[in-house]
N, C-alpha and C. Protein backbone atom coordinates (compact mmCIF):
# COMPACT_ATOMS: atom_id res chain seq x y z
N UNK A 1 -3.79 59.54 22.65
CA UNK A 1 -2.43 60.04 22.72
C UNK A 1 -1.74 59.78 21.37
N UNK A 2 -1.35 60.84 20.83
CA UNK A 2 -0.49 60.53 19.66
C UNK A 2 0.91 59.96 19.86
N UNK A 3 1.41 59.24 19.11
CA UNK A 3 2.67 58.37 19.39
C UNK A 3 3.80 59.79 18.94
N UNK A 4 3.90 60.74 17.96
CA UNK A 4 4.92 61.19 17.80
C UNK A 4 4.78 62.31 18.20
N UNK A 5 5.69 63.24 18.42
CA UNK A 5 5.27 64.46 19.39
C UNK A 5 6.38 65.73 18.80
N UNK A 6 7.30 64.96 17.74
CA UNK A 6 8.33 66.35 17.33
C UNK A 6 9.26 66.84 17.87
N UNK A 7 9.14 66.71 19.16
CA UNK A 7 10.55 66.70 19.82
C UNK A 7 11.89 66.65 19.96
N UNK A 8 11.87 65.39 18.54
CA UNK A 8 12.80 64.76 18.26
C UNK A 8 13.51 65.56 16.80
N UNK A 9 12.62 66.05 16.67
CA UNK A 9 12.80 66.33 15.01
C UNK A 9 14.38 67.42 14.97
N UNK A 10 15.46 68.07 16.02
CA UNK A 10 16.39 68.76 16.24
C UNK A 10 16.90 67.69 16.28
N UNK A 11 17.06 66.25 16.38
CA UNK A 11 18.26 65.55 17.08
C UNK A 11 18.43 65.59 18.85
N UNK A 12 17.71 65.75 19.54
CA UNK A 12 17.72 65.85 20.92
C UNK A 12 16.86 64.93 21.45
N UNK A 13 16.73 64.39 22.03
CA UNK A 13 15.80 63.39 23.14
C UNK A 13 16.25 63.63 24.39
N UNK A 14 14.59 63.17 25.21
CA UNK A 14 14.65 63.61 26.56
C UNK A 14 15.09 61.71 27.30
N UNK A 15 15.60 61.61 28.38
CA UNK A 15 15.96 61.39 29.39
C UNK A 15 14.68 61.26 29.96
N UNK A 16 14.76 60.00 31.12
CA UNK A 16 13.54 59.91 32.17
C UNK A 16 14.01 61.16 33.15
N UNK A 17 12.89 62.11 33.45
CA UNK A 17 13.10 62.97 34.40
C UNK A 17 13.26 63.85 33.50
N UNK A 18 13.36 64.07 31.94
CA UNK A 18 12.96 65.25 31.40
C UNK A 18 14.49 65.76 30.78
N UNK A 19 15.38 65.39 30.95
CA UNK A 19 16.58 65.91 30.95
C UNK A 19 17.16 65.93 29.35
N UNK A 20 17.21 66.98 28.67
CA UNK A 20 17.52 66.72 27.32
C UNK A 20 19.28 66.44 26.49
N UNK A 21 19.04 65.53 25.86
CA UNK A 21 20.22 65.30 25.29
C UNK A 21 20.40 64.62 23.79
N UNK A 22 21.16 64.19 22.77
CA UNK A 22 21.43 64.87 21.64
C UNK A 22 21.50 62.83 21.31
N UNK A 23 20.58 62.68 20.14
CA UNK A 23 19.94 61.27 20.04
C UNK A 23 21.13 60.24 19.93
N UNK A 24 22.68 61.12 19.71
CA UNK A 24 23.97 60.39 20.05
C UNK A 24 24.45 60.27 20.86
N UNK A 25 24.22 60.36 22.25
CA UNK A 25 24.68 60.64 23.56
C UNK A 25 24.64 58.89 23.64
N UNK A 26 25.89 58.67 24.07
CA UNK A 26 26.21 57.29 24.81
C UNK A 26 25.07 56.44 25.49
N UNK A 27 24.34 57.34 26.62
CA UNK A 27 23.36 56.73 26.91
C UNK A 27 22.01 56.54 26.18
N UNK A 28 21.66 57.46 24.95
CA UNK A 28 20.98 56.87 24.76
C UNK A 28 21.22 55.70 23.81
N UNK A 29 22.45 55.73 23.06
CA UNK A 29 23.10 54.35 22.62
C UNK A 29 22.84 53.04 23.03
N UNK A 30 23.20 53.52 24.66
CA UNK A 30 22.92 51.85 25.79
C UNK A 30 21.54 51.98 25.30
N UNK A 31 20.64 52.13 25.99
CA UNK A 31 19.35 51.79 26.30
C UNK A 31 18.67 51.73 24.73
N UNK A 32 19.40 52.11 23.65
CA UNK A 32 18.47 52.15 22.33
C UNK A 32 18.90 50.53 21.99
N UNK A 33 20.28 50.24 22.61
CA UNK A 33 20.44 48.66 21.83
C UNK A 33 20.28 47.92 22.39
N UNK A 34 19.60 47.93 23.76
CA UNK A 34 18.57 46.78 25.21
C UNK A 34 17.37 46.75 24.21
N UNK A 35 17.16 47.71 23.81
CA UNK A 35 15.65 47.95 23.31
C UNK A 35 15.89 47.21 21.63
N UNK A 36 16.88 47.62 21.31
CA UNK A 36 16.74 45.81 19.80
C UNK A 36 17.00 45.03 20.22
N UNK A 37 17.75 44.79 21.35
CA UNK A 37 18.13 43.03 22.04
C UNK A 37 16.55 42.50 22.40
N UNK A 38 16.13 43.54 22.84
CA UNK A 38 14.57 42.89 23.35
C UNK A 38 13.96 42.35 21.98
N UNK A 39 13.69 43.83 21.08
CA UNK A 39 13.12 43.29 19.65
C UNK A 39 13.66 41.87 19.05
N UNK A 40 14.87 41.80 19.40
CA UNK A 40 15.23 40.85 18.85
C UNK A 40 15.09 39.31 19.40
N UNK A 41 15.07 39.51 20.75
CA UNK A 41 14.41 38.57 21.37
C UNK A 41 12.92 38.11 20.76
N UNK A 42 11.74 39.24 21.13
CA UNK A 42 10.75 39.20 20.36
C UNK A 42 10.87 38.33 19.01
N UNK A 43 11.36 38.34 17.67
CA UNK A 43 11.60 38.47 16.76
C UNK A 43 11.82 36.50 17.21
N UNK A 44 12.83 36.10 17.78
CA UNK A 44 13.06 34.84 18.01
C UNK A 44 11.95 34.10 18.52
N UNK A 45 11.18 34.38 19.54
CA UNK A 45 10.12 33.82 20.43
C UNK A 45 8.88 33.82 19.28
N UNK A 46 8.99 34.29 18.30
CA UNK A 46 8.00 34.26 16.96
C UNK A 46 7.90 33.44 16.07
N UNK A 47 9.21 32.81 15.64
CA UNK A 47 9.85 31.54 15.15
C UNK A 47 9.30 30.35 15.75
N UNK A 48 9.06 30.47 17.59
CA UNK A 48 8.50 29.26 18.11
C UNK A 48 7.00 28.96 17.81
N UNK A 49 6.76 30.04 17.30
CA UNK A 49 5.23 29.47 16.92
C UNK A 49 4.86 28.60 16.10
N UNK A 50 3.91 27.85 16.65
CA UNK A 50 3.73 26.49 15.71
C UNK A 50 4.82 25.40 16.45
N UNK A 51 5.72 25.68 17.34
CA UNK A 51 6.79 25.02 17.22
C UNK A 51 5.91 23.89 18.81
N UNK A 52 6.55 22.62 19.10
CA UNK A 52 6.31 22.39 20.03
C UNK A 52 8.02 21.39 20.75
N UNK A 53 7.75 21.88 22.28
CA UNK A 53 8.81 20.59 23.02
C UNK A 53 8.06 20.51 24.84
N UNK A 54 8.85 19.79 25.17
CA UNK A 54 8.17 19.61 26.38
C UNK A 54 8.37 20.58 27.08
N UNK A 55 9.61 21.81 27.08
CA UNK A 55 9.61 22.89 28.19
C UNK A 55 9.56 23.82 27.37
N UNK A 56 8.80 23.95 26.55
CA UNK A 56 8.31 25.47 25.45
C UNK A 56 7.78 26.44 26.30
N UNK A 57 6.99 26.23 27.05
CA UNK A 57 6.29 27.22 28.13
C UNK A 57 6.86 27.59 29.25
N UNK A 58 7.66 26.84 29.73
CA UNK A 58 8.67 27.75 30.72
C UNK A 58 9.52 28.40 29.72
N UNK A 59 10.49 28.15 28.81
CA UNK A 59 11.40 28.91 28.40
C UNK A 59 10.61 29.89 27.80
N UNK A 60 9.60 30.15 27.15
CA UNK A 60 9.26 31.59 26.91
C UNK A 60 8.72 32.18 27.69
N UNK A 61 8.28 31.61 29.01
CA UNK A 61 8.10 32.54 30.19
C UNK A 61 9.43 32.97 30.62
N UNK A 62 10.32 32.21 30.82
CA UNK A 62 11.20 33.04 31.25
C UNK A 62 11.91 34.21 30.28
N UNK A 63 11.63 33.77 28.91
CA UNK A 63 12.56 34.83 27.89
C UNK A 63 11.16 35.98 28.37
N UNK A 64 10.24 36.12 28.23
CA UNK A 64 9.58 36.84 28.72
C UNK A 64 9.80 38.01 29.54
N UNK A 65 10.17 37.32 31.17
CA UNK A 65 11.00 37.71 31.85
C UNK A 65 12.19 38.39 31.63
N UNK A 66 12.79 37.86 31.37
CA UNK A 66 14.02 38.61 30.47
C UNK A 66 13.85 39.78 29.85
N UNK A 67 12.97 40.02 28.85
CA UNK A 67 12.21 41.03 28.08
C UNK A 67 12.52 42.12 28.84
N UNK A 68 11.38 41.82 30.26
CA UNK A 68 10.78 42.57 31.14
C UNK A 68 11.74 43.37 31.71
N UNK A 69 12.99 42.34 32.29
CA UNK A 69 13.89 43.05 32.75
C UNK A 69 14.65 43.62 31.99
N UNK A 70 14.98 43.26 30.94
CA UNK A 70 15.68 44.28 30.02
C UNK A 70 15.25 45.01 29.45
N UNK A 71 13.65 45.57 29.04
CA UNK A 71 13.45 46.56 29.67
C UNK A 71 13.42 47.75 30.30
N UNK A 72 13.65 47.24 31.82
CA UNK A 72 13.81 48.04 32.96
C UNK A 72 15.32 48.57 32.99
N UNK A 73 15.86 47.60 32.30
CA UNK A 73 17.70 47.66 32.35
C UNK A 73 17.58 49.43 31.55
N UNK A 74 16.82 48.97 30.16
CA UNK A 74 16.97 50.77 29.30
C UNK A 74 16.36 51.47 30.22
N UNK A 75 15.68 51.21 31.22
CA UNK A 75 15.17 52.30 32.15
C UNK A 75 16.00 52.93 32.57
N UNK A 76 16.61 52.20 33.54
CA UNK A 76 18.28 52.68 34.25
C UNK A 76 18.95 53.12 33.66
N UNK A 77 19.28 52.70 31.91
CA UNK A 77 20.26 53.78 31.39
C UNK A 77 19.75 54.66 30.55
N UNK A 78 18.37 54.76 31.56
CA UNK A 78 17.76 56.44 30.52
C UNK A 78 17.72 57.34 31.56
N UNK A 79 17.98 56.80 32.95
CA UNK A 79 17.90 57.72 34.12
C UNK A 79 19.16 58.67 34.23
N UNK A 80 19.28 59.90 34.23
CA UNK A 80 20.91 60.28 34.70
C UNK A 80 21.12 60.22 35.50
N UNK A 81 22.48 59.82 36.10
CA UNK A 81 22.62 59.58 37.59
C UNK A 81 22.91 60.11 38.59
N UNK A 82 22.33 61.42 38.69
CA UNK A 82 22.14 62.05 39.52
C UNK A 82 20.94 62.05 40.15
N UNK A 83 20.05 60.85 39.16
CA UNK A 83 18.59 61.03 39.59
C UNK A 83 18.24 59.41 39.88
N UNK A 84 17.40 59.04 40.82
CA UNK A 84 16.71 57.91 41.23
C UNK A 84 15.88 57.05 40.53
N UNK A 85 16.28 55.97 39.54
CA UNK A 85 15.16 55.53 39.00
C UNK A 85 13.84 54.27 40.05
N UNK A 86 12.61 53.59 39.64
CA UNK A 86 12.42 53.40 40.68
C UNK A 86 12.42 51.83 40.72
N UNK A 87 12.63 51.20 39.79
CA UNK A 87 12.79 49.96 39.60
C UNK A 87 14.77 49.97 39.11
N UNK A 88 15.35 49.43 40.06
CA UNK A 88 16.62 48.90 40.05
C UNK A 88 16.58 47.39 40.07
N UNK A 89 17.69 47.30 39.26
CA UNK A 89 18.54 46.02 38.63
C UNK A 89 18.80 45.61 39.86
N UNK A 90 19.08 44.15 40.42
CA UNK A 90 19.37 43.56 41.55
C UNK A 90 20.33 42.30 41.86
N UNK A 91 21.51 41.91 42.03
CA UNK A 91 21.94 41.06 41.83
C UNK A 91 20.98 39.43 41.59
N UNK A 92 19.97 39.41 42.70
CA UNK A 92 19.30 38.57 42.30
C UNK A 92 18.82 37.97 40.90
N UNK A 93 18.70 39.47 40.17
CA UNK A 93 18.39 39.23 38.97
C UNK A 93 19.81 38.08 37.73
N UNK A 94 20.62 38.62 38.49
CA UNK A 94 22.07 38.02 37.85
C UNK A 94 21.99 36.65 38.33
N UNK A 95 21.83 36.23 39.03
CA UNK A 95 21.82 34.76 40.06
C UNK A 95 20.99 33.88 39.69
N UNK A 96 19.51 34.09 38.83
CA UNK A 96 18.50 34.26 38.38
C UNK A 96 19.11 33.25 36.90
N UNK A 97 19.76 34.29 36.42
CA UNK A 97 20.19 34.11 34.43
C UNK A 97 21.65 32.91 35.04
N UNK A 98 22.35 32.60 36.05
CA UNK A 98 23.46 31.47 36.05
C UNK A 98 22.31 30.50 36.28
N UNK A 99 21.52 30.64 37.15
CA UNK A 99 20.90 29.39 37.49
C UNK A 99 19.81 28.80 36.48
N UNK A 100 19.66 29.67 35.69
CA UNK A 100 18.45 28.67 34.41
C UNK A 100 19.56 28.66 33.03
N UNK A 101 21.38 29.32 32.99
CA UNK A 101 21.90 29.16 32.65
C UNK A 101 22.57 27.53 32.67
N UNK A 102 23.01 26.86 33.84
CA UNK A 102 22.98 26.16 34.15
C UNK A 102 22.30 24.83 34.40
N UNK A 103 21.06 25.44 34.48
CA UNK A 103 19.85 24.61 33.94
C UNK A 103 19.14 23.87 32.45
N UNK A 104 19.81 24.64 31.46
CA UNK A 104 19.63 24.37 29.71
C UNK A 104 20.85 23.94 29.82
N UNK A 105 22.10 24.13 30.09
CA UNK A 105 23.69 23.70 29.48
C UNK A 105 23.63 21.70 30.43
N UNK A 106 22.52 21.73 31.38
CA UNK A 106 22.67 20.53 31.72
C UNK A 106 22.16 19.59 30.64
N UNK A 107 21.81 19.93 29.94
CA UNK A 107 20.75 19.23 28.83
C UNK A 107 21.32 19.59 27.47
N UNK A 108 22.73 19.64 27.42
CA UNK A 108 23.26 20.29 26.26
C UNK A 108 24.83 19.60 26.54
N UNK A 109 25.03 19.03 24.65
CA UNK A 109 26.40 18.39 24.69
C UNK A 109 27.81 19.30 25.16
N UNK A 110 28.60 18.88 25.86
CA UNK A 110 29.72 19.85 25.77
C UNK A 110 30.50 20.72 24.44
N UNK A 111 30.30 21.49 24.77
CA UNK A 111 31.10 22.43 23.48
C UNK A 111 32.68 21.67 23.37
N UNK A 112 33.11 21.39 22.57
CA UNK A 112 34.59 20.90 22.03
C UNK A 112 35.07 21.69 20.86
N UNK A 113 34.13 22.87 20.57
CA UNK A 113 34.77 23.68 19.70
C UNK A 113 33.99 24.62 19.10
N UNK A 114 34.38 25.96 19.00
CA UNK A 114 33.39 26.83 18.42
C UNK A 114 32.30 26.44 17.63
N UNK A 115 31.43 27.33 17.31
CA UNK A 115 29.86 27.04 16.69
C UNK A 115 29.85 28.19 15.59
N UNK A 116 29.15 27.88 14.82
CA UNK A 116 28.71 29.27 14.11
C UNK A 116 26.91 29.59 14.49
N UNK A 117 26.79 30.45 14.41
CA UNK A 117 25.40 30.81 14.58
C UNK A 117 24.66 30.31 13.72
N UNK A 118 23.90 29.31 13.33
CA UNK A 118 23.07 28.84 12.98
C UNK A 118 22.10 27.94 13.50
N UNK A 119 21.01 27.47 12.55
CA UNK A 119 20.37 25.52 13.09
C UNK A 119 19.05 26.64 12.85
N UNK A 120 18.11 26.31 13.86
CA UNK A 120 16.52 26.78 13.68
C UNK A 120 16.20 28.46 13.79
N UNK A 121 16.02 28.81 13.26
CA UNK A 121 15.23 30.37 13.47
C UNK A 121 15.14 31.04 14.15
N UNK A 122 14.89 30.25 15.15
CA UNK A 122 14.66 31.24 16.98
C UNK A 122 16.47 30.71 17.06
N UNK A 123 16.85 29.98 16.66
CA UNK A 123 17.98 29.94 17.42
C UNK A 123 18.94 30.98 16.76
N UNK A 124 19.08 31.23 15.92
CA UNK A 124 20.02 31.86 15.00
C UNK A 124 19.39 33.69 15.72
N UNK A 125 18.13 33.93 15.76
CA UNK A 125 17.95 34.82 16.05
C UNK A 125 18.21 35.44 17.55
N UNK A 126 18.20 34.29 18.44
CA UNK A 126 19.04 34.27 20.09
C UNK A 126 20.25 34.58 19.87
N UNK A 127 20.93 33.90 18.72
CA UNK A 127 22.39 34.46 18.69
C UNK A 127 22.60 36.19 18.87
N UNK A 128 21.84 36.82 17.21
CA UNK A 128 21.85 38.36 16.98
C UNK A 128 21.28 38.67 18.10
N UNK A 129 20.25 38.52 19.14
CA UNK A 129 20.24 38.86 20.50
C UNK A 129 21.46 39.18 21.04
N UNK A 130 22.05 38.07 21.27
CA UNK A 130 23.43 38.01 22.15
C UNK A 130 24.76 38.92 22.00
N UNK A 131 23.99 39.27 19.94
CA UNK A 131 25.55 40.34 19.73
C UNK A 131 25.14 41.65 20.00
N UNK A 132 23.54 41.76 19.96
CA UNK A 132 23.04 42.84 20.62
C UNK A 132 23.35 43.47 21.42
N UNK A 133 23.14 42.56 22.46
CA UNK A 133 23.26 42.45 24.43
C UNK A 133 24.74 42.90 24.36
N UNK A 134 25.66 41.86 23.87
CA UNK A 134 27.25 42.18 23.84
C UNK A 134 27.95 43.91 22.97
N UNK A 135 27.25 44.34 22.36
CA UNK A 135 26.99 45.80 21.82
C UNK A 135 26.57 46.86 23.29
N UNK A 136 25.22 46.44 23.66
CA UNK A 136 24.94 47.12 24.75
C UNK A 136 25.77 47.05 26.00
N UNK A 137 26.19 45.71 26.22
CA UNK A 137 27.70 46.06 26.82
C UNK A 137 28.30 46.94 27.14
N UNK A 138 29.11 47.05 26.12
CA UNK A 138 30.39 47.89 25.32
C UNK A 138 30.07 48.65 25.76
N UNK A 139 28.48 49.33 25.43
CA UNK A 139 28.41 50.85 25.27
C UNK A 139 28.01 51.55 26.90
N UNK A 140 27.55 50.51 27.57
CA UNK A 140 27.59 50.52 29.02
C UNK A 140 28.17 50.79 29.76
N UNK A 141 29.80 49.88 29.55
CA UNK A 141 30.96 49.87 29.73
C UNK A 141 31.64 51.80 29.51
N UNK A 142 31.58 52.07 28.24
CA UNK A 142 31.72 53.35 27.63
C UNK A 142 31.27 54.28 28.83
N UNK A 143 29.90 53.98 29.16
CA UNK A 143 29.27 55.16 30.11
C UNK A 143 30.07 55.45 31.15
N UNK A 144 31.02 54.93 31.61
CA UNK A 144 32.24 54.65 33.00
C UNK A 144 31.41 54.87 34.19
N UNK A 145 31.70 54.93 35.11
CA UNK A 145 30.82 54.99 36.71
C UNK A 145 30.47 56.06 36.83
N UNK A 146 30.99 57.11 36.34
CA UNK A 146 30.58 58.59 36.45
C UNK A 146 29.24 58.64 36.17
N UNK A 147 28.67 58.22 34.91
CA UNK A 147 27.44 58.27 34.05
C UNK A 147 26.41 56.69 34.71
N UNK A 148 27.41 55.89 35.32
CA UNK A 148 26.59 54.70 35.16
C UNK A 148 26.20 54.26 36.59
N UNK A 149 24.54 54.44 37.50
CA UNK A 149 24.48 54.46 38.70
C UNK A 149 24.59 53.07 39.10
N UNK A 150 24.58 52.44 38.44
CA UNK A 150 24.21 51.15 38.92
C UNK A 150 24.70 50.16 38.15
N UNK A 151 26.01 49.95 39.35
CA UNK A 151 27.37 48.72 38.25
C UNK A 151 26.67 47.55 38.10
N UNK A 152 25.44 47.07 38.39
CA UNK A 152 25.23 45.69 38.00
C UNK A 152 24.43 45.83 36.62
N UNK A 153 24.19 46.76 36.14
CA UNK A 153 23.77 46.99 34.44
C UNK A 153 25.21 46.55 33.61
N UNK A 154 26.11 46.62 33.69
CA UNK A 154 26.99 45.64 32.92
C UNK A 154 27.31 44.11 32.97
N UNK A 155 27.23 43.69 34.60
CA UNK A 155 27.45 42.65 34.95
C UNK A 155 26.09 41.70 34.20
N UNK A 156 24.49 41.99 34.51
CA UNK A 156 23.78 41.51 34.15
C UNK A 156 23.67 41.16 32.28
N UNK A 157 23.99 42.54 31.57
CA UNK A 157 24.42 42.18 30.34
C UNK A 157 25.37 41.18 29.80
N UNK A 158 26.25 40.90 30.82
CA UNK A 158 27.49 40.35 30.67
C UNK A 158 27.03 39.00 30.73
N UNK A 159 26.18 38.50 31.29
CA UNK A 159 25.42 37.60 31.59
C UNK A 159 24.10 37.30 31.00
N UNK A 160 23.40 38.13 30.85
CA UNK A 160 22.42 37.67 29.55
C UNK A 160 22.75 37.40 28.28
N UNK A 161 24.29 37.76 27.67
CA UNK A 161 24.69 37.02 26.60
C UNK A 161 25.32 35.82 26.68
N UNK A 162 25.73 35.90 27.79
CA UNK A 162 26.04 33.90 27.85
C UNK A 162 24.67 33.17 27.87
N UNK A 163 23.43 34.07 28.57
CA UNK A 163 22.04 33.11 28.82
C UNK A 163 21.65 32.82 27.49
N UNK A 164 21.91 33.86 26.68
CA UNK A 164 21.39 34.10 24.96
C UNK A 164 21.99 32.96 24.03
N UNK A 165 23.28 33.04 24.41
CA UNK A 165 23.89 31.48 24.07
C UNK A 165 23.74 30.35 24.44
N UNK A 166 23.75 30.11 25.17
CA UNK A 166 22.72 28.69 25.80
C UNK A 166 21.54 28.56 25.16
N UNK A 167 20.60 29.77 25.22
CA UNK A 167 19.20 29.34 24.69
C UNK A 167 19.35 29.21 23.25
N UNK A 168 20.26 29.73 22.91
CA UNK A 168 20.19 29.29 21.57
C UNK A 168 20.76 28.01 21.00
N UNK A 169 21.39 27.37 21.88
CA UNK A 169 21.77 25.72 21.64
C UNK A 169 20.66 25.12 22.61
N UNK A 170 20.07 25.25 23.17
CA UNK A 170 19.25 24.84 23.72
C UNK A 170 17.71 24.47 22.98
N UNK A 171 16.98 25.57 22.18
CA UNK A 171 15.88 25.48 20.91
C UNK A 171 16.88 24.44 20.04
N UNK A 172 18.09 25.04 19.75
CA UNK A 172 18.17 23.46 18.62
C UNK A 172 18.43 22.43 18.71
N UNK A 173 18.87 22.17 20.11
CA UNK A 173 18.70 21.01 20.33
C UNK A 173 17.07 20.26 20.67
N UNK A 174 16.38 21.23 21.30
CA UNK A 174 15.31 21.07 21.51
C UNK A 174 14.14 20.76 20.14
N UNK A 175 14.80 21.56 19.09
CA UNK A 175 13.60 21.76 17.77
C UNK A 175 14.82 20.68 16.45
N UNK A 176 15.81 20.44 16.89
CA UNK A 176 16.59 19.41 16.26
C UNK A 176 17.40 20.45 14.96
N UNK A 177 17.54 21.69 15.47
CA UNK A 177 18.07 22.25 14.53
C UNK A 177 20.03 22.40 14.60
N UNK A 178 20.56 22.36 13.25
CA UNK A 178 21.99 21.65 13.35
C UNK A 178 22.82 22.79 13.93
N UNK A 179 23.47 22.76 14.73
CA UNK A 179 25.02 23.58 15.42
C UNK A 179 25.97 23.37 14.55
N UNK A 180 26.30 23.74 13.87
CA UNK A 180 27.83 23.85 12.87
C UNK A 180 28.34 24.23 13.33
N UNK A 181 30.07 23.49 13.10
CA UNK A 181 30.74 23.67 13.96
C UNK A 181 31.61 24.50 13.05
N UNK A 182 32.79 25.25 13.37
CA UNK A 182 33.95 26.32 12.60
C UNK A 182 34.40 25.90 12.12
N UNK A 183 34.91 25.33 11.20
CA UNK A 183 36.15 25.02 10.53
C UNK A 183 37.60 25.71 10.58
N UNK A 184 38.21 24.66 11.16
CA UNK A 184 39.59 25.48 11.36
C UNK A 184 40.41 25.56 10.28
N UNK A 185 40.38 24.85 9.32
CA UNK A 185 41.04 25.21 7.80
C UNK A 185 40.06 25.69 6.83
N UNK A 186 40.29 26.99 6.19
CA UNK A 186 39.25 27.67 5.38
C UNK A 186 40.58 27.74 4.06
């Protein structure tokens, strides 16, 4: 199978279910910036190599996970919604990201004041995840209910960037990399 097919070459892309539309269309916006939040995830979980701590292997199973479902999330906003996709988003899935949310912030000093994105590699790169995710948001948001079948594709975004933040104080605390804090006089 050849990877490129020309299709594209007008500015139009198809939609799951075949449905054509113009490579600026809102939705494919959403689902093109799930799909760098993922890369970018990727991109972080690459940094851990070589790296070691005692829960290295669950947390990249679960960022894994994550992947997976986000993902499936650009699935849903490649479906139009007039049409059935066959893997749906599930609150569970949301319940899922508080509770291993909750689970790293137990093992993490209280915030007393903004951070800047920095400290270790994977962590800095969880951040640009998170502004990713918070991009795909927006543009989610944008799609309004008309376009968008399934309201828990914002909620879950809304929520994988708080998970994105955690994990990313979480590797540096874990790999000893520094949290800088803001400075309020510049």
């Amino acid at each position: 199978m050849r990877i490129y097919t020309r299709s594209g070459d007008k500015g139009k892309t198809s939609l799951i279910y075949g449905k054509r539309v113009p490579k600026n269309d809102l939705r494919v916006e959403a689902y093109g910036t799930c799909d760098e939040a993922n890369s970018m995830i990727g991109l972080a979980l690459s940094f851990l190599e070589g790296e070691n701590w005692e829960n290295k292997q669950l947390f990249v199973k679960r960022m894994h996970r994550i992947q997976t479902i986000l993902f499936h999330v650009g699935a849903e906003l490649a479906t139009p919604s007039d049409k059935e996709v066959q893997w749906k988003l599930k609150k569970e899935h949301i319940d899922e990201l508080e509770s291993e949310i909750d689970e790293m912030d137990r093992e993490l000093e209280p915030l007393r004041q903004f951070i800047l994105p920095s400290g270790h590699q994977a962590s800095s790169a969880l951040h640009t995840a998170r502004t990713i995710v918070r991009r795909a948001e927006r543009t989610a948001v944008g799609l309004g209910e008309e376009e968008l079948a399934n309201p828990l594709v914002v909620s879950y975004l809304n929520r994988l960037s708080d998970y994105l933040f955690v994990a990313a104080r979480y590797v540096n605390k874990a790999l000893k990399g520094e949290e800088i804090p803001l400075q309020v006089d510049i």
